[in-house]
N, C-alpha and C. Protein backbone atom coordinates (compact mmCIF):
# COMPACT_ATOMS: atom_id res chain seq x y z
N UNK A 1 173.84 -34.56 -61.24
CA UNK A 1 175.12 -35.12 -60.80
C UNK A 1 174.92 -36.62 -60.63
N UNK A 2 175.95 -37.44 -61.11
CA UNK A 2 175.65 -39.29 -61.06
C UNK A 2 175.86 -39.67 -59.87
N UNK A 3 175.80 -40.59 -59.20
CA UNK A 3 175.45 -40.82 -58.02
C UNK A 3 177.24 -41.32 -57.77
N UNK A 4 178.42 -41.27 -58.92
CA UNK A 4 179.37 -41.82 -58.53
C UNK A 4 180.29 -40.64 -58.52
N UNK A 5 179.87 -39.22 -58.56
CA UNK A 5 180.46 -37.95 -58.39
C UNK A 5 180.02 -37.48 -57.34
N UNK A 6 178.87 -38.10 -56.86
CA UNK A 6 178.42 -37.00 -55.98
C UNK A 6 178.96 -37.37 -54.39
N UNK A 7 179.03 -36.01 -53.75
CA UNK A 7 179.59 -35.46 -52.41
C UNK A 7 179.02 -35.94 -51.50
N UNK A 8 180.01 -36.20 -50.56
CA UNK A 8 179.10 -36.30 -48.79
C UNK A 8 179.62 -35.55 -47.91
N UNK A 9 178.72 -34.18 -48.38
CA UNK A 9 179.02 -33.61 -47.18
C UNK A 9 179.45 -33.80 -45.42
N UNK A 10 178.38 -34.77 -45.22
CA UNK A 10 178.08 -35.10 -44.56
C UNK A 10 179.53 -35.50 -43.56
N UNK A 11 180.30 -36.30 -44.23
CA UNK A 11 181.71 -36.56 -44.42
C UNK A 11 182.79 -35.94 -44.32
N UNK A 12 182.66 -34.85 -44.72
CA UNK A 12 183.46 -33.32 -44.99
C UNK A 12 183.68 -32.65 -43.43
N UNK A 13 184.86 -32.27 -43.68
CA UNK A 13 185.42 -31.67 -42.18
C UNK A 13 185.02 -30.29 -42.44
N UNK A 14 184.58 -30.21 -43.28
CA UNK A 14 184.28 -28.59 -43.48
C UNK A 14 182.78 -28.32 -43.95
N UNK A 15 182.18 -29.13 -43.47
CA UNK A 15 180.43 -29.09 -43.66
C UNK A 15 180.34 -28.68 -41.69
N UNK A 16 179.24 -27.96 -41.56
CA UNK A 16 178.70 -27.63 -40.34
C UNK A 16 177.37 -27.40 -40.52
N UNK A 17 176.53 -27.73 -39.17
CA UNK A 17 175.18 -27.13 -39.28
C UNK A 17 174.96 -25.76 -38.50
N UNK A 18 174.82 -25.06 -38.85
CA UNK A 18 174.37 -23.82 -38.74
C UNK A 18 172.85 -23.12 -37.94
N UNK A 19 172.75 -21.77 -37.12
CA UNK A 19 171.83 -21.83 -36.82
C UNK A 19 170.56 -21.30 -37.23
N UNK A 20 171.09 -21.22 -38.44
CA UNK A 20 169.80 -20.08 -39.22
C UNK A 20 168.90 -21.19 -40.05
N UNK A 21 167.38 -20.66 -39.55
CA UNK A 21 166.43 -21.88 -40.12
C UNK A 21 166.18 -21.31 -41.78
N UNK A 22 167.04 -20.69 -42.29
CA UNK A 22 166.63 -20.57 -43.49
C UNK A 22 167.69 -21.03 -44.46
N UNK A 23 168.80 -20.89 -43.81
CA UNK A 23 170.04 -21.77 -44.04
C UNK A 23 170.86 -22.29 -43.28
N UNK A 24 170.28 -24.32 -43.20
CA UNK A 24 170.62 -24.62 -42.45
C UNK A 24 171.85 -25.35 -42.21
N UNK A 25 172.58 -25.09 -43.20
CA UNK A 25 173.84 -26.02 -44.49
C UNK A 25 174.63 -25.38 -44.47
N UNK A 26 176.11 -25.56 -43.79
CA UNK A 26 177.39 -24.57 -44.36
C UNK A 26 178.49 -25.38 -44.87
N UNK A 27 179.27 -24.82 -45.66
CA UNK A 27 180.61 -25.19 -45.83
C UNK A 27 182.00 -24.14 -45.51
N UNK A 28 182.91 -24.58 -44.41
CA UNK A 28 183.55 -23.52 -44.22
C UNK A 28 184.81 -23.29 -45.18
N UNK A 29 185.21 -24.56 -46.14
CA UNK A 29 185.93 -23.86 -47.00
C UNK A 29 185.36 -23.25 -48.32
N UNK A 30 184.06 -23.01 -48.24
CA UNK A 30 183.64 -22.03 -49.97
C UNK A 30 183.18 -20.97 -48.69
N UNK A 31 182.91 -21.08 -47.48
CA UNK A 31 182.34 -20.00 -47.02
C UNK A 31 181.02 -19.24 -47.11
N UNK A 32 179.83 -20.16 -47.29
CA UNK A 32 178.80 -19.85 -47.36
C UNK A 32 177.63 -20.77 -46.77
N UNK A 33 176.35 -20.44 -46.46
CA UNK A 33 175.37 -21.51 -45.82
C UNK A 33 173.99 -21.22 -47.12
N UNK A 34 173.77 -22.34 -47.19
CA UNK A 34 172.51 -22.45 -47.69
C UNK A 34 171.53 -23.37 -47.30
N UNK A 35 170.30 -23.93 -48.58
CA UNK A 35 169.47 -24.48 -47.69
C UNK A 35 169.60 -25.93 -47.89
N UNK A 36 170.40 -26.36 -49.21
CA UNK A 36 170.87 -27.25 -49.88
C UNK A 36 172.19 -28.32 -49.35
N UNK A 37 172.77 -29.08 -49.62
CA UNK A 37 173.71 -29.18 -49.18
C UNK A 37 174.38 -28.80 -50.18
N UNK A 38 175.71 -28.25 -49.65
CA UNK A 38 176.79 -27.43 -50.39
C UNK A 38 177.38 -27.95 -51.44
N UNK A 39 177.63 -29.43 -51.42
CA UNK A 39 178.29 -29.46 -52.54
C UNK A 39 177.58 -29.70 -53.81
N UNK A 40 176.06 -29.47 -53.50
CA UNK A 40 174.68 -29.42 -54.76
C UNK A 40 175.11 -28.23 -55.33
N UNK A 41 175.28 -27.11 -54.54
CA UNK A 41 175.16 -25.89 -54.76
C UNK A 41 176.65 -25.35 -55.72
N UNK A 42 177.63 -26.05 -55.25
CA UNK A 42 178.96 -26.20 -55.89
C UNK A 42 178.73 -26.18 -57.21
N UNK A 43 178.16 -27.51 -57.13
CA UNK A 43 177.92 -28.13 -58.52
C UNK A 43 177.33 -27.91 -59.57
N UNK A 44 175.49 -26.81 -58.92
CA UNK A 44 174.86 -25.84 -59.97
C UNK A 44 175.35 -24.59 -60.31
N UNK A 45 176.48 -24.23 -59.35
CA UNK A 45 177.44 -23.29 -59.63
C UNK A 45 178.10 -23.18 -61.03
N UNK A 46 179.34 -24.15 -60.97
CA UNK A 46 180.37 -24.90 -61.47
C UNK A 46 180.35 -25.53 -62.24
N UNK A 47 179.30 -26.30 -62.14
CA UNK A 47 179.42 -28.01 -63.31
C UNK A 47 180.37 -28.57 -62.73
N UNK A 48 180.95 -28.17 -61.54
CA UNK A 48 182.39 -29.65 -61.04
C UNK A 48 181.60 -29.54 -59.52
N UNK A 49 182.25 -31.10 -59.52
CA UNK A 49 181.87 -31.49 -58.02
C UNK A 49 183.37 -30.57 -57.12
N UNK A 50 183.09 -31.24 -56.16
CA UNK A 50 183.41 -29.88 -54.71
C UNK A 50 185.08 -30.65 -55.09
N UNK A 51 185.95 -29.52 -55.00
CA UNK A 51 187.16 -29.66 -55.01
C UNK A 51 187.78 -29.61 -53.82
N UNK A 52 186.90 -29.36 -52.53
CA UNK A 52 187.93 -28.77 -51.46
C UNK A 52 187.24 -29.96 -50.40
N UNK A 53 186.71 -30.84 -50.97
CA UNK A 53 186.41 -32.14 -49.59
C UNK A 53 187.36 -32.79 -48.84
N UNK A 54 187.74 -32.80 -47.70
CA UNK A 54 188.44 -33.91 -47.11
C UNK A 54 188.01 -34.19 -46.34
N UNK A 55 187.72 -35.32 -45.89
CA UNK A 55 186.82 -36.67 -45.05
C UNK A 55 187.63 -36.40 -43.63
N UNK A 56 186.40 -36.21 -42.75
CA UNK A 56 186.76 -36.03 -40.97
C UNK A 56 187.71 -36.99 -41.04
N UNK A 57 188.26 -36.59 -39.61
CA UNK A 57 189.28 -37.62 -39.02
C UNK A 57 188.09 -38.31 -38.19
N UNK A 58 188.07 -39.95 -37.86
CA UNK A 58 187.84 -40.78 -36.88
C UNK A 58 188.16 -39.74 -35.37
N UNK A 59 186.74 -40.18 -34.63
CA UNK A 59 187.16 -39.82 -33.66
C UNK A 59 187.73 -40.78 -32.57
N UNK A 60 188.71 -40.31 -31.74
CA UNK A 60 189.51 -41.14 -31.24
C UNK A 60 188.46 -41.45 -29.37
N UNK A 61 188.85 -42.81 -29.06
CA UNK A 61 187.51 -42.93 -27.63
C UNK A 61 188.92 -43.02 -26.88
N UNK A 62 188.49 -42.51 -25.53
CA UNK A 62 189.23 -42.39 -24.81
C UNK A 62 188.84 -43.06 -23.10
């Protein structure tokens, strides 16, 4: 994947870390954890980068 397709999870409102040390990587909209980050796994899936990313909201300080 080129570095100008590729995902940040990291970013993703729908990336979580998980508590299983064997998969420590989830995504809750494909619905699965691995050990990878998800949208690698998308991608050796698929051949397409992650279709279902949308970038957290800012958190608001109060």
């Amino acid at each position: 994947m080129s570095e100008s397709k590729r995902i940040n999870c990291h970013a993703c409102k729908y990336y979580y870390v998980t508590w299983d040390p064997k998969f420590p990587k989830g995504c809750k909209a494909h619905g699965f954890k691995t050990k990878h980050l998800p949208s690698l796994e998308v991608f050796r899936a698929s051949g397409h980068p992650c279709y279902a990313f949308e970038p957290k909201q800012g958190r608001r300080s109060t």
